[in-house]
Protein backbone atom coordinates (compact mmCIF):
# COMPACT_ATOMS: atom_id res chain seq x y z
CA UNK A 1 11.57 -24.88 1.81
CA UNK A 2 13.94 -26.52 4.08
CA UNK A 3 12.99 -28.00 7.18
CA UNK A 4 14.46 -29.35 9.94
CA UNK A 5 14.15 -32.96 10.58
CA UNK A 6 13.61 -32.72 14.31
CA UNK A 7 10.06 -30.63 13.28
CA UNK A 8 9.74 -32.67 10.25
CA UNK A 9 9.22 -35.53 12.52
CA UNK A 10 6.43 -33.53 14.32
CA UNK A 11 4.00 -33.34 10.97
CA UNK A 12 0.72 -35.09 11.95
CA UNK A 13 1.41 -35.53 15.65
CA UNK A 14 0.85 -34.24 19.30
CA UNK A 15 2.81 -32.04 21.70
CA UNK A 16 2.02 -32.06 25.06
CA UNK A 17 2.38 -28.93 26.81
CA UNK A 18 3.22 -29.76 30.54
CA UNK A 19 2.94 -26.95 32.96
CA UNK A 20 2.09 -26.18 36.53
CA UNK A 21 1.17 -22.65 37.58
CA UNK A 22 2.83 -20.12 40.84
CA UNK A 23 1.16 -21.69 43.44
CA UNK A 24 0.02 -25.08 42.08
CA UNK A 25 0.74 -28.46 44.13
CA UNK A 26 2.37 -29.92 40.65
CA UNK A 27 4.85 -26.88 40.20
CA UNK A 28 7.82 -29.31 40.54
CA UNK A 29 10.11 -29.63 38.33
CA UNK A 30 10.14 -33.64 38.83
CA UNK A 31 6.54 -34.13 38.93
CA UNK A 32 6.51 -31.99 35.64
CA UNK A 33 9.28 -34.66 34.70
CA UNK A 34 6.99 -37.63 35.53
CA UNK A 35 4.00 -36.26 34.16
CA UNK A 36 6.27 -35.53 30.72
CA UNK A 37 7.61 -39.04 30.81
CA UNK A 38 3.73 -40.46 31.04
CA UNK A 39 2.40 -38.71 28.32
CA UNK A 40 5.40 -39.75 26.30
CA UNK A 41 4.64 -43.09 26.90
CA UNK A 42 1.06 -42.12 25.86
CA UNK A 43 2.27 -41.59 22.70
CA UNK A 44 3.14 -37.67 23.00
CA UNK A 45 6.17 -36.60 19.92
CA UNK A 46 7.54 -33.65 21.84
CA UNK A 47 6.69 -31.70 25.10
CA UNK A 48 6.63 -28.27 25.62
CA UNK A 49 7.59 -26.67 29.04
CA UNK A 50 8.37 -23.72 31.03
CA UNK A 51 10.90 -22.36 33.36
CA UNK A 52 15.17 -23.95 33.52
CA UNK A 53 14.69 -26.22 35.55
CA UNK A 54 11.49 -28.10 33.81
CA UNK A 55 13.48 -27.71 30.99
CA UNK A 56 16.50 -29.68 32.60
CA UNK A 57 14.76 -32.51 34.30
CA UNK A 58 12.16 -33.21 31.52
CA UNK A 59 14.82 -33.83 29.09
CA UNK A 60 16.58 -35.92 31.49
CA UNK A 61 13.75 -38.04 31.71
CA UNK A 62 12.22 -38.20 28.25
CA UNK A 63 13.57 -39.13 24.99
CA UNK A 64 11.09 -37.49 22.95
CA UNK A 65 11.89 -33.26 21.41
CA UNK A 66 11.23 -30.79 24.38
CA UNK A 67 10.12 -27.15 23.23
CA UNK A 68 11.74 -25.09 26.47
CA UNK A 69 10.20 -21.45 27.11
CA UNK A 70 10.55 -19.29 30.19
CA UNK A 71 7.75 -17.08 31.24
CA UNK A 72 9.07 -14.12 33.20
CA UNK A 73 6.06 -11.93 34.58
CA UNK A 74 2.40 -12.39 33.93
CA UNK A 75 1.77 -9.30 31.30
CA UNK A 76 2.63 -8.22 27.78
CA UNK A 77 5.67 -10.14 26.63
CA UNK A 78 6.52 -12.44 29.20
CA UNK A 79 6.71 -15.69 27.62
CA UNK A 80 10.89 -16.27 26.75
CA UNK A 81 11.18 -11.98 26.02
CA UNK A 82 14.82 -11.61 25.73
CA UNK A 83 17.77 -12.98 24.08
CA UNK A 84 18.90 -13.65 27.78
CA UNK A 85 16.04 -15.95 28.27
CA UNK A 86 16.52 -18.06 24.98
CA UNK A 87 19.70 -18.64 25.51
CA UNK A 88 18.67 -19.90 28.96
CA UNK A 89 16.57 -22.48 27.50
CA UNK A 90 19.07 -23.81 25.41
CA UNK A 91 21.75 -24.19 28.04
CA UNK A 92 19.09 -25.96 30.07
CA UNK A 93 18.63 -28.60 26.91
CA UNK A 94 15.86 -27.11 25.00
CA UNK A 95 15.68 -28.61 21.56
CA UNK A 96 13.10 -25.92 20.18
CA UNK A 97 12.91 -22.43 22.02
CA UNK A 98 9.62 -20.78 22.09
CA UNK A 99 9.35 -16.94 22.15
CA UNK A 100 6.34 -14.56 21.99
CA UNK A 101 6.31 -13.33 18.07
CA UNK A 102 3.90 -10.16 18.50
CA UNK A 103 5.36 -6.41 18.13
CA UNK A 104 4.48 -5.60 21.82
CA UNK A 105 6.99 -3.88 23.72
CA UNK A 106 9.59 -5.69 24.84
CA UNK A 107 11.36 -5.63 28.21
CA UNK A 108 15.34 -5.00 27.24
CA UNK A 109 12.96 -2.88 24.16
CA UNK A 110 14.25 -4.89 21.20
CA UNK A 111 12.54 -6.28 18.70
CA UNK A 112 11.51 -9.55 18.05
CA UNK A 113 13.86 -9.74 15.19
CA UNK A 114 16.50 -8.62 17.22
CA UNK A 115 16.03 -11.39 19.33
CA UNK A 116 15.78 -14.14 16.88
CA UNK A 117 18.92 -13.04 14.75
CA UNK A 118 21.95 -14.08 16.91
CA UNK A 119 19.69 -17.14 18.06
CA UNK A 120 19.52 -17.90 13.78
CA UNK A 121 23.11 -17.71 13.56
CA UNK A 122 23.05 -20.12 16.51
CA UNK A 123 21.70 -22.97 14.97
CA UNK A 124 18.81 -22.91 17.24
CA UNK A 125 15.64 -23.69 16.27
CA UNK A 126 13.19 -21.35 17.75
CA UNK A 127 9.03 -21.49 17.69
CA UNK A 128 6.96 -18.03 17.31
CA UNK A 129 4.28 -17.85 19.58
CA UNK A 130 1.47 -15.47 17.46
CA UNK A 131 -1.50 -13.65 18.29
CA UNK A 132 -2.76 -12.67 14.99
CA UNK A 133 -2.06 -13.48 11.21
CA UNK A 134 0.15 -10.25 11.09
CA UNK A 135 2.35 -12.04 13.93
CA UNK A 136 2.48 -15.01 12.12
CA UNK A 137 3.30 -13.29 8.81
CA UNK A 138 5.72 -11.68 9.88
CA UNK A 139 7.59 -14.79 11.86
CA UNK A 140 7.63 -16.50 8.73
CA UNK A 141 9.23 -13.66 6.75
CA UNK A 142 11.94 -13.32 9.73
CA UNK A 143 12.69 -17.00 9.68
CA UNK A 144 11.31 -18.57 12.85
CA UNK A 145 11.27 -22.40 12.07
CA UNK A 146 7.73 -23.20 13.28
CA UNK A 147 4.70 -20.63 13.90
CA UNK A 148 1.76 -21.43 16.49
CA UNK A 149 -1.78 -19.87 17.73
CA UNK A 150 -0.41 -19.93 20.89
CA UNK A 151 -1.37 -16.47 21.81
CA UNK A 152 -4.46 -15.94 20.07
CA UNK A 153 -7.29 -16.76 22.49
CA UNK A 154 -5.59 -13.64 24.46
CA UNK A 155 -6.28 -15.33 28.21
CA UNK A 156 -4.17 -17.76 30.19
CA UNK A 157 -5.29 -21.39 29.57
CA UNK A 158 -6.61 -21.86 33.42
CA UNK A 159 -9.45 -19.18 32.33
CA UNK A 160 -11.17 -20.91 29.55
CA UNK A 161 -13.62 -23.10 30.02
CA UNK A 162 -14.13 -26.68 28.03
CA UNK A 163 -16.74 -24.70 25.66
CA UNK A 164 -13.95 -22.82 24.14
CA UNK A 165 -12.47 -23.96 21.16
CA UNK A 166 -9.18 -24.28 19.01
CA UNK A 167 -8.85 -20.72 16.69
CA UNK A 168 -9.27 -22.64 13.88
CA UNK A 169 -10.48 -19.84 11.62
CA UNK A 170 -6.58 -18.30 12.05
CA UNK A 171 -4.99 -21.60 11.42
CA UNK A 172 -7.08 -21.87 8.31
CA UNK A 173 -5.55 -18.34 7.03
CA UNK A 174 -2.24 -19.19 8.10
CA UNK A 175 -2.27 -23.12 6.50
CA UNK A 176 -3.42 -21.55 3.32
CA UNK A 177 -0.97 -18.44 3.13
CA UNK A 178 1.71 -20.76 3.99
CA UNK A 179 0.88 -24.12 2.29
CA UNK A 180 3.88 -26.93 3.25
CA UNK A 181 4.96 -24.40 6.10
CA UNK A 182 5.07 -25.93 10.23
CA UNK A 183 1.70 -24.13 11.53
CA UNK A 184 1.17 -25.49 14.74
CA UNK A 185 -2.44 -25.37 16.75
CA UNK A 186 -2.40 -24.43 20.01
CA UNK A 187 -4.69 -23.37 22.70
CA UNK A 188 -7.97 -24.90 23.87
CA UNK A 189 -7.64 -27.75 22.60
CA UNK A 190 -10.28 -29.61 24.85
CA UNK A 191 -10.78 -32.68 23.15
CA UNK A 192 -9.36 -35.71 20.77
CA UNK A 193 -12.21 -34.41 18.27
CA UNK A 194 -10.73 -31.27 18.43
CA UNK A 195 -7.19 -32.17 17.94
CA UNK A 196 -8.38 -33.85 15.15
CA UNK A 197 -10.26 -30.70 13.37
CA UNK A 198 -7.03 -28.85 13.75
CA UNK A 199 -5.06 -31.39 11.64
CA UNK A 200 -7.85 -30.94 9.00
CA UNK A 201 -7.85 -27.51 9.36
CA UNK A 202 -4.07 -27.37 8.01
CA UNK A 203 -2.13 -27.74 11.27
CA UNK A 204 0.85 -29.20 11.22
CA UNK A 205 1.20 -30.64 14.92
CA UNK A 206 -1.39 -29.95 17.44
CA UNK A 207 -0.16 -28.44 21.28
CA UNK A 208 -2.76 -29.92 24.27
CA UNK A 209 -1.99 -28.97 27.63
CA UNK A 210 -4.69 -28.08 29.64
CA UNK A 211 -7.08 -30.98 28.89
CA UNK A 212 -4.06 -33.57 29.73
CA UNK A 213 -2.04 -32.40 32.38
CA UNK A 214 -3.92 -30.02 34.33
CA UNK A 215 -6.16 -31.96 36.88
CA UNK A 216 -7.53 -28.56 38.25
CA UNK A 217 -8.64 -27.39 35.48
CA UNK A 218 -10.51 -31.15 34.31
CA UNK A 219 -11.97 -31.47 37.83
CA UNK A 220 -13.57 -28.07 37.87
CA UNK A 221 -14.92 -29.15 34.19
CA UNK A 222 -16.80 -31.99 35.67
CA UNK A 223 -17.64 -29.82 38.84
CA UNK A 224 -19.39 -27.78 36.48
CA UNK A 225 -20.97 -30.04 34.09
CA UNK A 226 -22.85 -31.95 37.59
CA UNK A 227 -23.75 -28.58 39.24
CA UNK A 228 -25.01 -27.17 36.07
């Protein structure tokens, strides 16, 4: 199995996922820069992001691999959902593009092989966001480079709470279907014990966003924890 050097050099480490929601007093794309730039001084080996212009002044300001995505809507297949959006990513300096892996419909109603194809033939190295082991399956069998839990908890990150976990059950499946193959943990990943468990578990990086660069999110933790 040949793997690219760029997610070779991701085996064992973390991947910040820095992101502000519609709304949010952080959804700039030079505080998202900043914030990017901080955690790769913390120690971070590649950042994953949303939306062009995150995309553009993130890798301006960090040396470290930036996964780009776009999310377009808030339902079904919204997270990078066309070949139009990819591309997008890449022009705006994405080293990795991710792109929601499930058979859900599809806006422009291709398929998620049709998407990935021309982007193969590209040279670009492209990350399958999964909900289930089926997804996963079959984004290894059509070639995606690296395959993730992003999708699996099935909620946006702002509505889970600290209690929930990592899906570490499905990374466990995947690691062991796919033995030497990039499986990447993401999703509610709360804590540095957590992280941890994931490598155990088989994963191949580990992707923490909320728990590191979402200060709503951590504050209403501790709200909680005092008013409990």
């Amino acid at each position: 199995m040949a793997i690219d050097p760029l997610i070779q050099s991701l085996k064992g480490k973390l991947i910040v996922s820095v992101q502000a929601y519609p709304g949010e007093p952080l959804r700039h794309p030079e505080t998202m820069a900043q914030m990017s730039r901080a955690c790769e001084l913390g120690g971070a080996a590649a950042i994953r992001c949303q939306g062009l212009s995150d995309i553009a002044a993130i890798k301006g300001r960090c040396e470290i691999p930036v996964i780009g995505l776009w999310k377009d809507g808030h339902e079904g297949v919204y997270i990078t959902p066309t070949l139009r959006h990819a591309r997008a990513c890449v022009s705006a300096g994405a080293d990795i593009v991710a792109i929601d892996a499930t058979d859900r419909p599809r806006p422009d109603g291709k398929t998620v092989a049709d998407t990935l194809k021309p982007l193969k033939a590209e040279g670009v190295l492209t990350m399958a966001d999964c909900m289930t082991i089926d997804d996963i399956r079959r984004a290894v069998d059509l070639g995606f480079d690296i395959v993730s839990t992003t999708l699996s908890h099935g909620v946006a990150a702002i509505d889970c709470t600290m209690a929930d976990g990592p899906d570490l059950p499905l990374l466990r499946q995947a690691a062991e279907e796919f033995p030497g193959f990039p499986v990447v943990c993401e999703g509610r990943v709360h804590t540095p014990a957590e992280a941890r468990a994931a490598i155990d578990a088989g994963a191949w990086a580990v992707v923490v966003g909320t728990a590191i660069t979402h200060p709503t999110s951590l504050t209403s933790w501790f709200k909680a924890e005092l008013e409990a």
